[in-house]
N, C-alpha and C. Protein backbone atom coordinates (compact mmCIF):
# COMPACT_ATOMS: atom_id res chain seq x y z
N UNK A 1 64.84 -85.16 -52.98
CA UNK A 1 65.98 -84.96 -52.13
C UNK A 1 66.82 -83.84 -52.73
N UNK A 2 67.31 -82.75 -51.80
CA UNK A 2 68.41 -81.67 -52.54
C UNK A 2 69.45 -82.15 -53.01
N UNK A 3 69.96 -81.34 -53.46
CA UNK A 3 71.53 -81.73 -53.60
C UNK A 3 72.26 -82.06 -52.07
N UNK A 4 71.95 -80.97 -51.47
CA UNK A 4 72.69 -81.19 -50.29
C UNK A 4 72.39 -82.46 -49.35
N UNK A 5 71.43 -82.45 -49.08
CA UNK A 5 70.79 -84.08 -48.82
C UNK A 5 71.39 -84.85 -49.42
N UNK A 6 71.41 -85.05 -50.71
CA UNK A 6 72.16 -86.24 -51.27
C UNK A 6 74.06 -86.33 -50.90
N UNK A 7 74.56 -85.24 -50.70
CA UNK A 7 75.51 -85.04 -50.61
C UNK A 7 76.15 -85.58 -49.00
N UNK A 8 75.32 -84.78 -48.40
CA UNK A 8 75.32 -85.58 -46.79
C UNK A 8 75.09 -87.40 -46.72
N UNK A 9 73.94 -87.56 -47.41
CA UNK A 9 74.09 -89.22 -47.37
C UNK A 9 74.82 -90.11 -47.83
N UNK A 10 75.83 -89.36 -49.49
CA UNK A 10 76.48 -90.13 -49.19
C UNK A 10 77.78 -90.22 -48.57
N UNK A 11 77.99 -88.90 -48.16
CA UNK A 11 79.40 -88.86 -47.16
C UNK A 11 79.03 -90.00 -46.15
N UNK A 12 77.98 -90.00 -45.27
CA UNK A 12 77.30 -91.27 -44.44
C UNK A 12 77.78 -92.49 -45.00
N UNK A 13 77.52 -92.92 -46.04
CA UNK A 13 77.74 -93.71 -46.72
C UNK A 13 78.86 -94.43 -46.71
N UNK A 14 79.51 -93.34 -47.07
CA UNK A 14 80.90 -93.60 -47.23
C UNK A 14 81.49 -93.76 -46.00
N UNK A 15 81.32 -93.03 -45.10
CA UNK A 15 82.12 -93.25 -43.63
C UNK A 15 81.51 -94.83 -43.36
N UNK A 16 80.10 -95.06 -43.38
CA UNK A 16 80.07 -96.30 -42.81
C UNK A 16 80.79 -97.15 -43.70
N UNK A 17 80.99 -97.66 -44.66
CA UNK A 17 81.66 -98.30 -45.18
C UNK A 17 83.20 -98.56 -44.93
N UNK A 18 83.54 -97.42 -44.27
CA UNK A 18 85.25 -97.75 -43.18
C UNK A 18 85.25 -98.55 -42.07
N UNK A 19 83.87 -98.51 -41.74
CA UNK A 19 83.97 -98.90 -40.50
C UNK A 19 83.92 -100.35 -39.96
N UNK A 20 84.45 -101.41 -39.48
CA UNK A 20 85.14 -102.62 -39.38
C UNK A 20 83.14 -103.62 -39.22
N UNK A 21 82.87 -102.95 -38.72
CA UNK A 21 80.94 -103.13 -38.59
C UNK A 21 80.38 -102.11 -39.18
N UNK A 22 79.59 -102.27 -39.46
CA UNK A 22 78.57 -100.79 -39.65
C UNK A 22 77.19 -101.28 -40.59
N UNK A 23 76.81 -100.13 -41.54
CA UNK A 23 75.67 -99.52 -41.77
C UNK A 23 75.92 -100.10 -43.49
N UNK A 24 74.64 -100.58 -43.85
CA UNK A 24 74.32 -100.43 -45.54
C UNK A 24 73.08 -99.91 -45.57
N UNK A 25 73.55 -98.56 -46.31
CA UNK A 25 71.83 -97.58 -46.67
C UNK A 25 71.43 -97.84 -48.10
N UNK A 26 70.39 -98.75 -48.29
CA UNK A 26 70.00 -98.75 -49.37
C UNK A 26 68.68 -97.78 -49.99
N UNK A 27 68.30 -97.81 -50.84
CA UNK A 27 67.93 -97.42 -51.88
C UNK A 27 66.40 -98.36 -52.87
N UNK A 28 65.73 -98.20 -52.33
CA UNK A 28 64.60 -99.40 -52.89
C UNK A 28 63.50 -98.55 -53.55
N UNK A 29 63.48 -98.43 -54.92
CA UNK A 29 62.05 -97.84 -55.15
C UNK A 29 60.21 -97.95 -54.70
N UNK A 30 59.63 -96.81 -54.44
CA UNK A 30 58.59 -97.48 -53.87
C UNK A 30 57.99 -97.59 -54.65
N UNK A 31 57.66 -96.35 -56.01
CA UNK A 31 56.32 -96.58 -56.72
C UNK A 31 57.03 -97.25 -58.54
N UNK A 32 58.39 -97.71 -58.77
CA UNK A 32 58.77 -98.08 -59.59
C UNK A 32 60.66 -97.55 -60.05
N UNK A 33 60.89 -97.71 -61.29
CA UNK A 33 61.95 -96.95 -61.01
C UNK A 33 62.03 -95.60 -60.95
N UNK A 34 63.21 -94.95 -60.92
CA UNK A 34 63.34 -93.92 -60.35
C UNK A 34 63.46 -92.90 -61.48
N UNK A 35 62.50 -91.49 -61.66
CA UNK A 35 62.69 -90.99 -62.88
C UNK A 35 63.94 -90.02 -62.60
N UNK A 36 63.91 -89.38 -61.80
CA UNK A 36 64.64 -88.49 -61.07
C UNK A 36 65.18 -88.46 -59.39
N UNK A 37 66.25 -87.97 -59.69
CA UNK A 37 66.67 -88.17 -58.40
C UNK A 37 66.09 -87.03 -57.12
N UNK A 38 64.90 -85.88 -57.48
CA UNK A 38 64.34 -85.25 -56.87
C UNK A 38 63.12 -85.79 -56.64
N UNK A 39 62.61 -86.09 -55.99
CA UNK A 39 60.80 -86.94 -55.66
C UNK A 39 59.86 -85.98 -55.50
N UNK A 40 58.80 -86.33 -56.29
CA UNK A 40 57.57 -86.08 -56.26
C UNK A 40 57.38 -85.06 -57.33
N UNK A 41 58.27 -84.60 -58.44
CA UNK A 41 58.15 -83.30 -59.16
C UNK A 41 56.89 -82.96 -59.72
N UNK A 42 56.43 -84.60 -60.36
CA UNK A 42 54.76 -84.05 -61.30
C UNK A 42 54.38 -85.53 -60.74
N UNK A 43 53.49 -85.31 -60.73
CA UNK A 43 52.28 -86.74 -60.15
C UNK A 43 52.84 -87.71 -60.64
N UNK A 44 52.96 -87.77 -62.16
CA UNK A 44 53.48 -89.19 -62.45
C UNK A 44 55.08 -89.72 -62.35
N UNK A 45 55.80 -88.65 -61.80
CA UNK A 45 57.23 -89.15 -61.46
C UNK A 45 57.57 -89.90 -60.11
N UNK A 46 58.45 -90.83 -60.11
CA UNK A 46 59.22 -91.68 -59.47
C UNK A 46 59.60 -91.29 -58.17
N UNK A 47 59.29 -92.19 -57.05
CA UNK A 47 60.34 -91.50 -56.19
C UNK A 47 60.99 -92.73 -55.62
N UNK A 48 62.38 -92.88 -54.87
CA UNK A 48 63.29 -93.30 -54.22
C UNK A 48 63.45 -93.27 -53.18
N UNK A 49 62.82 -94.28 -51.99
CA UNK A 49 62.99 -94.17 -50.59
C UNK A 49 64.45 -95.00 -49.99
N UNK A 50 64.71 -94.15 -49.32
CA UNK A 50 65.72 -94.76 -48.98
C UNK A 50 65.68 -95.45 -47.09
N UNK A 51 66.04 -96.50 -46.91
CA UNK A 51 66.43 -96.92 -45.58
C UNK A 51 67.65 -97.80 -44.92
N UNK A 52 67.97 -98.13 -44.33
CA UNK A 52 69.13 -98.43 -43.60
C UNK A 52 68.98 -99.36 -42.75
N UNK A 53 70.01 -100.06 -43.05
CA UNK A 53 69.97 -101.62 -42.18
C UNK A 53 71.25 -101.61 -41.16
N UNK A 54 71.54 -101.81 -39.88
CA UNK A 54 72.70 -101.83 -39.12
C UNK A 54 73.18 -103.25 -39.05
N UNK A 55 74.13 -103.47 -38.82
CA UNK A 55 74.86 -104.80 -38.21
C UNK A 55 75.75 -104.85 -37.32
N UNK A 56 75.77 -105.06 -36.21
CA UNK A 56 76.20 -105.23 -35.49
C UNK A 56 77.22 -106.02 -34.65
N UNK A 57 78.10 -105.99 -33.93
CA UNK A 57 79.33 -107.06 -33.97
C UNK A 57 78.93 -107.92 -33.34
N UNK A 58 77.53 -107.97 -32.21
CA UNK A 58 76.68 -108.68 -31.48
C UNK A 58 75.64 -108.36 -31.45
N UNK A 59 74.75 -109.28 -31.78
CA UNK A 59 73.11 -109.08 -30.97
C UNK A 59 72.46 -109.30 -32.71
N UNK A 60 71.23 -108.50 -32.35
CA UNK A 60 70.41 -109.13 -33.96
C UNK A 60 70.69 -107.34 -34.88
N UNK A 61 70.51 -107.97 -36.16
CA UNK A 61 70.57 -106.84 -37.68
C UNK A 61 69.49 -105.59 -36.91
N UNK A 62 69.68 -104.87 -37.11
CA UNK A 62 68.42 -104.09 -37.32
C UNK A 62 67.91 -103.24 -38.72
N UNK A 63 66.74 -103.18 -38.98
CA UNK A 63 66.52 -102.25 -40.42
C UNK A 63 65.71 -101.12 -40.00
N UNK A 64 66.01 -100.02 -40.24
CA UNK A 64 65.26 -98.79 -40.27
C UNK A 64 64.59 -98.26 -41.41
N UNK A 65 63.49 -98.00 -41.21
CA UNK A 65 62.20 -97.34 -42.09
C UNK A 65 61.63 -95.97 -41.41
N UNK A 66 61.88 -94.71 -41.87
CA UNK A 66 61.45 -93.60 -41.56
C UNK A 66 59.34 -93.64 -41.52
N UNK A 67 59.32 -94.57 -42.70
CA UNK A 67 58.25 -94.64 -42.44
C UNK A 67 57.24 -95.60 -41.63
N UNK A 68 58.15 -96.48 -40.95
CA UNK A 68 57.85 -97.63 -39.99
C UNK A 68 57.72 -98.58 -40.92
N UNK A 69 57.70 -99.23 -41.72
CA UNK A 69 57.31 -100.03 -43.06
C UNK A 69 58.37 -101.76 -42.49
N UNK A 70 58.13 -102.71 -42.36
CA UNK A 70 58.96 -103.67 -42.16
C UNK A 70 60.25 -104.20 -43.16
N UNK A 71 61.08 -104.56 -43.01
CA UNK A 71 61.86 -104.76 -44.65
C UNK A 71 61.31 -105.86 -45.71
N UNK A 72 59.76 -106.40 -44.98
CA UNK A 72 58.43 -107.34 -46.50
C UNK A 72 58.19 -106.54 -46.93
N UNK A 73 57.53 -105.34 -46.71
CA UNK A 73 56.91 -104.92 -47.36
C UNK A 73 58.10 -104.04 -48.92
N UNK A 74 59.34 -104.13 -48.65
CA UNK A 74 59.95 -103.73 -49.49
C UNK A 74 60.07 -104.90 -50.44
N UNK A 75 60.81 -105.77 -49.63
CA UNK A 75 61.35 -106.58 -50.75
C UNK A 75 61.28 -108.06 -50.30
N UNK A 76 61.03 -109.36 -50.30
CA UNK A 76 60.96 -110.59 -49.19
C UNK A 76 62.85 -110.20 -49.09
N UNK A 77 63.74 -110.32 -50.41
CA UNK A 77 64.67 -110.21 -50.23
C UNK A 77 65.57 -109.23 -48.99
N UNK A 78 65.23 -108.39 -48.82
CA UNK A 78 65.71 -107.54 -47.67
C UNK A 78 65.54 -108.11 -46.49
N UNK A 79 64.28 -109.02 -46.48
CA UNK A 79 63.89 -110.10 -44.91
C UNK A 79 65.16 -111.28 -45.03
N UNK A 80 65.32 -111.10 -46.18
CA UNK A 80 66.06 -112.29 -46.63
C UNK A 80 67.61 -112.61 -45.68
N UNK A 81 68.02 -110.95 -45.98
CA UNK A 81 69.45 -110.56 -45.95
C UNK A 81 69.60 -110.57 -44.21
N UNK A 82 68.37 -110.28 -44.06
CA UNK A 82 68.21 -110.17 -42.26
C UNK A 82 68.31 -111.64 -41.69
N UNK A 83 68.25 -112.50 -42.16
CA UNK A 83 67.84 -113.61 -41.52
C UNK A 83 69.03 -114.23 -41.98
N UNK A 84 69.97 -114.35 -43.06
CA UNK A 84 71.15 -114.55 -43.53
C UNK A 84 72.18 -114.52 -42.88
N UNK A 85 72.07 -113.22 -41.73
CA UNK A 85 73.19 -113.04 -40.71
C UNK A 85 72.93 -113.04 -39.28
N UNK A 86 71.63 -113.76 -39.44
CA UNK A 86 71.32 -114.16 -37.71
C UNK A 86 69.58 -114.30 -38.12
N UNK A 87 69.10 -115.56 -37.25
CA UNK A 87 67.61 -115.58 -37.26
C UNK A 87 67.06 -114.19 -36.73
N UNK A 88 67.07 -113.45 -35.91
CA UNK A 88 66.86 -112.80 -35.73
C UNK A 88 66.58 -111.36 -35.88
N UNK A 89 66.12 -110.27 -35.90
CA UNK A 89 66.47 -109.34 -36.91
C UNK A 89 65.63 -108.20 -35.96
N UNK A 90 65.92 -106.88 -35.99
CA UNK A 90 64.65 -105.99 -35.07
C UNK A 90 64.55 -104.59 -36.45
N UNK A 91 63.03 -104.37 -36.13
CA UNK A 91 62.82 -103.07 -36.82
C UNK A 91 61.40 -102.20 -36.19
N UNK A 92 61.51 -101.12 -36.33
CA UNK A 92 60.50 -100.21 -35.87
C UNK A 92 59.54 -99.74 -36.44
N UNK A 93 58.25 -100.06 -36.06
CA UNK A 93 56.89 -99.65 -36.75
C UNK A 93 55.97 -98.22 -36.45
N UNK A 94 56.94 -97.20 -35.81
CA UNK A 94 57.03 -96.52 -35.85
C UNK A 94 57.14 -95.17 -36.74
N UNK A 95 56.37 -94.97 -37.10
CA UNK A 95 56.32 -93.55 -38.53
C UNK A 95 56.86 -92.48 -38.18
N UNK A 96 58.05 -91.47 -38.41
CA UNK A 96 58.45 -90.49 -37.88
C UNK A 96 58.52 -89.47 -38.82
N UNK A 97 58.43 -90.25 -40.47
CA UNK A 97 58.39 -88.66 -41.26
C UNK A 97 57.52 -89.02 -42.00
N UNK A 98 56.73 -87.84 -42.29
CA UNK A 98 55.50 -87.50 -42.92
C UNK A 98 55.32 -88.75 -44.26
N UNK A 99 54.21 -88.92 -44.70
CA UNK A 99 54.41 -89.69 -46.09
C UNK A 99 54.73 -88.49 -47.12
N UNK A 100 54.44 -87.14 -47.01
CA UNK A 100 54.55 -86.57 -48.30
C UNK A 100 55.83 -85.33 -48.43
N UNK A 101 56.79 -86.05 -47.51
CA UNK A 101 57.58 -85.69 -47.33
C UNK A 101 59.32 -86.37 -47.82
N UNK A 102 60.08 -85.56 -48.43
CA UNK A 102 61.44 -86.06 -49.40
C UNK A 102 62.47 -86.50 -48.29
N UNK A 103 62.41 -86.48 -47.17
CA UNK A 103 63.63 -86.58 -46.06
C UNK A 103 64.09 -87.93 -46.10
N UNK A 104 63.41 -88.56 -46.43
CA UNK A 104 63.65 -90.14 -45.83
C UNK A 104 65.38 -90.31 -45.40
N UNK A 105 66.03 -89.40 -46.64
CA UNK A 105 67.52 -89.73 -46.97
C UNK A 105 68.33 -89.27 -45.32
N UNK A 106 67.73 -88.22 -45.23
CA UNK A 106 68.11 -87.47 -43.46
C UNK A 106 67.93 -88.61 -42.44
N UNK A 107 66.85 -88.90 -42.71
CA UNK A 107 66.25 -89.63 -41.46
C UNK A 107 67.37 -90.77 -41.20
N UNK A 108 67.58 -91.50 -42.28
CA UNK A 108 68.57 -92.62 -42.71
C UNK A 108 70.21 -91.78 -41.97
N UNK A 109 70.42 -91.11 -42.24
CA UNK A 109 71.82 -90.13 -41.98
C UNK A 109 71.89 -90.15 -40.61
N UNK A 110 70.28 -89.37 -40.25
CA UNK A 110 70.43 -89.30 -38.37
C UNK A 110 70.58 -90.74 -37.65
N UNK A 111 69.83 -91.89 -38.37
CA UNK A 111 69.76 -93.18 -37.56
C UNK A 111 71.51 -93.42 -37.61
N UNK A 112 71.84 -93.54 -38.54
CA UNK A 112 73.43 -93.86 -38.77
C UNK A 112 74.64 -93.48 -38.03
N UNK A 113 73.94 -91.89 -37.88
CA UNK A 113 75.31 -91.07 -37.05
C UNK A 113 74.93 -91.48 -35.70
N UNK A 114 73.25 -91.63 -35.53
CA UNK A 114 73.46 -91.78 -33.77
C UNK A 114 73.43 -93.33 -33.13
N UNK A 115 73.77 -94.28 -33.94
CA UNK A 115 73.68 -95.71 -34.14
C UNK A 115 75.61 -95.70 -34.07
N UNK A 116 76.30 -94.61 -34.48
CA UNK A 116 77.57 -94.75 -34.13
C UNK A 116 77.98 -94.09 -32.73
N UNK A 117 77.19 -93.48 -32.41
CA UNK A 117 77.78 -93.24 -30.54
C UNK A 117 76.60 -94.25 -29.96
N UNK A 118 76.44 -95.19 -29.77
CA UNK A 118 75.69 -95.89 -29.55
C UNK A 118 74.44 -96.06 -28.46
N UNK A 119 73.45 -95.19 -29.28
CA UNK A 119 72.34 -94.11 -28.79
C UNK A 119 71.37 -95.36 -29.89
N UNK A 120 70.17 -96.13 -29.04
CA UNK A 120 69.74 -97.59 -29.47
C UNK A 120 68.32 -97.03 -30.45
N UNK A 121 68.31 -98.17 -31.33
CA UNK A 121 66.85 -97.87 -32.11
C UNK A 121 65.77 -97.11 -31.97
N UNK A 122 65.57 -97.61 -30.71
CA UNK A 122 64.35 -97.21 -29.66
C UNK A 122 64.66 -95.68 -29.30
N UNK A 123 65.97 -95.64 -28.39
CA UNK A 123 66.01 -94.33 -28.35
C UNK A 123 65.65 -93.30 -29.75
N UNK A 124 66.59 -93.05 -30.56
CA UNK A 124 66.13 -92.79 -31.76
C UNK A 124 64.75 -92.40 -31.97
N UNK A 125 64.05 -93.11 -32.34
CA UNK A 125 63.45 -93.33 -32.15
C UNK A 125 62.12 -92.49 -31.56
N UNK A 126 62.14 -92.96 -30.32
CA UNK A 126 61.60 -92.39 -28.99
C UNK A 126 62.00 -90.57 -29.26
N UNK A 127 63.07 -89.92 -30.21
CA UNK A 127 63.37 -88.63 -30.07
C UNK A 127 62.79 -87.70 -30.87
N UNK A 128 61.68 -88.58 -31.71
CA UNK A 128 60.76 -88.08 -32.56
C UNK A 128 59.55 -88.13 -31.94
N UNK A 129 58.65 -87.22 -32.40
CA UNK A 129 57.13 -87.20 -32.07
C UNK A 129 56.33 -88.25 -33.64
N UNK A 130 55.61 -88.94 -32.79
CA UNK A 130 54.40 -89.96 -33.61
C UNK A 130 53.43 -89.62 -33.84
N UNK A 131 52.88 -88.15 -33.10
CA UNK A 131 51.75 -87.50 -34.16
C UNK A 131 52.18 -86.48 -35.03
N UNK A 132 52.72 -85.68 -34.42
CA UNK A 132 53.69 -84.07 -35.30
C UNK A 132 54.52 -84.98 -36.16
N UNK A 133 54.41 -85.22 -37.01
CA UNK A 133 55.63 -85.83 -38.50
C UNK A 133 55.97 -84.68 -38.99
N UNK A 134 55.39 -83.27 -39.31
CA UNK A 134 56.16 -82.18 -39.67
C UNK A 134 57.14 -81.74 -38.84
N UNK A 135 56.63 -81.69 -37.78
CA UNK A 135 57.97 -80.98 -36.84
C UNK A 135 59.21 -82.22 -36.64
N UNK A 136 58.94 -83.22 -37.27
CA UNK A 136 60.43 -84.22 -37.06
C UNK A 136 61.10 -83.61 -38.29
N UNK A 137 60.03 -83.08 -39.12
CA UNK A 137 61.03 -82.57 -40.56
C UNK A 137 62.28 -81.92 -40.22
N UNK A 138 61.14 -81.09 -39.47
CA UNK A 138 61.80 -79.56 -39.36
C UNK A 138 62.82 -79.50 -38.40
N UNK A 139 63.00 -80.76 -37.29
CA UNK A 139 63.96 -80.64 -36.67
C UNK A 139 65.15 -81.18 -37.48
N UNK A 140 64.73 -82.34 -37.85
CA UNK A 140 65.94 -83.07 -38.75
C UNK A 140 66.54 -81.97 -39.75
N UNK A 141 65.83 -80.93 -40.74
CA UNK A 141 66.08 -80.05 -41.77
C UNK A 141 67.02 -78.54 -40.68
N UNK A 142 67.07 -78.83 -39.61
CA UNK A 142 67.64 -77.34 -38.70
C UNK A 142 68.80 -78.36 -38.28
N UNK A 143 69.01 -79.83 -38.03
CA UNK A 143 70.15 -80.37 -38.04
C UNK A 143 71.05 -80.45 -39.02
N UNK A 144 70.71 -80.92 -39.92
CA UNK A 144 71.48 -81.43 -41.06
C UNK A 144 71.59 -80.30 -42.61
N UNK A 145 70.64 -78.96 -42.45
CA UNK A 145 70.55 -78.02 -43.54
C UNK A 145 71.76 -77.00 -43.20
C-alpha cells in the first residue's frame, strides 16, 4: 500500500468513526504478521489485507472482502462479531481486485464512501467487472490517486 493509500484509509477511518452508525475497517493478516506496511516487497514478506464490515441502524451487518473471501475464512471470530449484532449478517463472493494486487485498502475506502450515500453492496459491487480485475485497479487508482 503507498503512503497515499494509507493516508486516504485512514482519513476513512476516521470519518467513519464520527459517525452515530457506521463502518469498522479492519486489518487481518493473510499470510502471517505483517513485516511491512508495503506488501509483497520480496517473496518472503508479509502482507496485510484489509476489509470492512458496515452496521447499520437497521437490517443485517454486512462484511466486505475485495477479494470475495467470507469473514471464516479470516477469522471464525469476525463470523463471530457478525452474529453478535444480529443473526444475520450479508457478504459478497464476488472478487473485484486482482489477487496480486496491493489495493485492497482502496477498495475498502470506495465500499465505505459509497455505503455513506447509500449506494447498496450489490450495487457496489455490480460497478466492478468479475473478469477484468485489472481494470477495477485502474479505475479505483484514477479515483482515489
Amino acid at each position: 500500500m503507498y503512503p497515499s493509500q494509507r493516508h486516504l484509509l485512514m482519513q476513512t477511518f476516521r470519518e467513519a468513526t464520527r459517525r452515530p452508525f457506521g463502518y469498522l475497517l479492519l486489518m487481518k493478516s493473510r499470510t502471517g504478521p505483517a513485516v511491512s506496511s508495503s506488501t509483497r516487497t520480496t517473496a518472503t514478506a508479509r502482507c496485510i489485507h484489509w476489509v470492512a464490515f458496515h452496521f447499520p441502524r437497521e437490517g443485517p451487518v454486512e462484511f466486505f472482502d475485495s477479494l470475495g473471501r467470507s469473514p471464516e475464512y479470516y477469522l471464525r471470530r469476525f463470523r463471530n462479531v457478525l452474529i453478535a449484532t444480529g443473526p444475520q449478517y450479508r457478504f459478497s463472493t464476488t472478487q473485484v481486485q486482482p489477487g496480486s494486487s496491493d489495493t485492497c485498502g482502496l477498495y475498502c475506502v470506495h465500499f465505505v464512501k459509497m455505503r455513506y450515500r447509500n449506494i447498496s453492496m450489490e450495487d457496489i459491487v455490480k460497478d466492478f467487472s468479475s473478469r477484468d480485475l485489472m481494470s477495477n485497479d485502474d479505475k479505483l487508482l484514477a479515483l482515489y490517486e
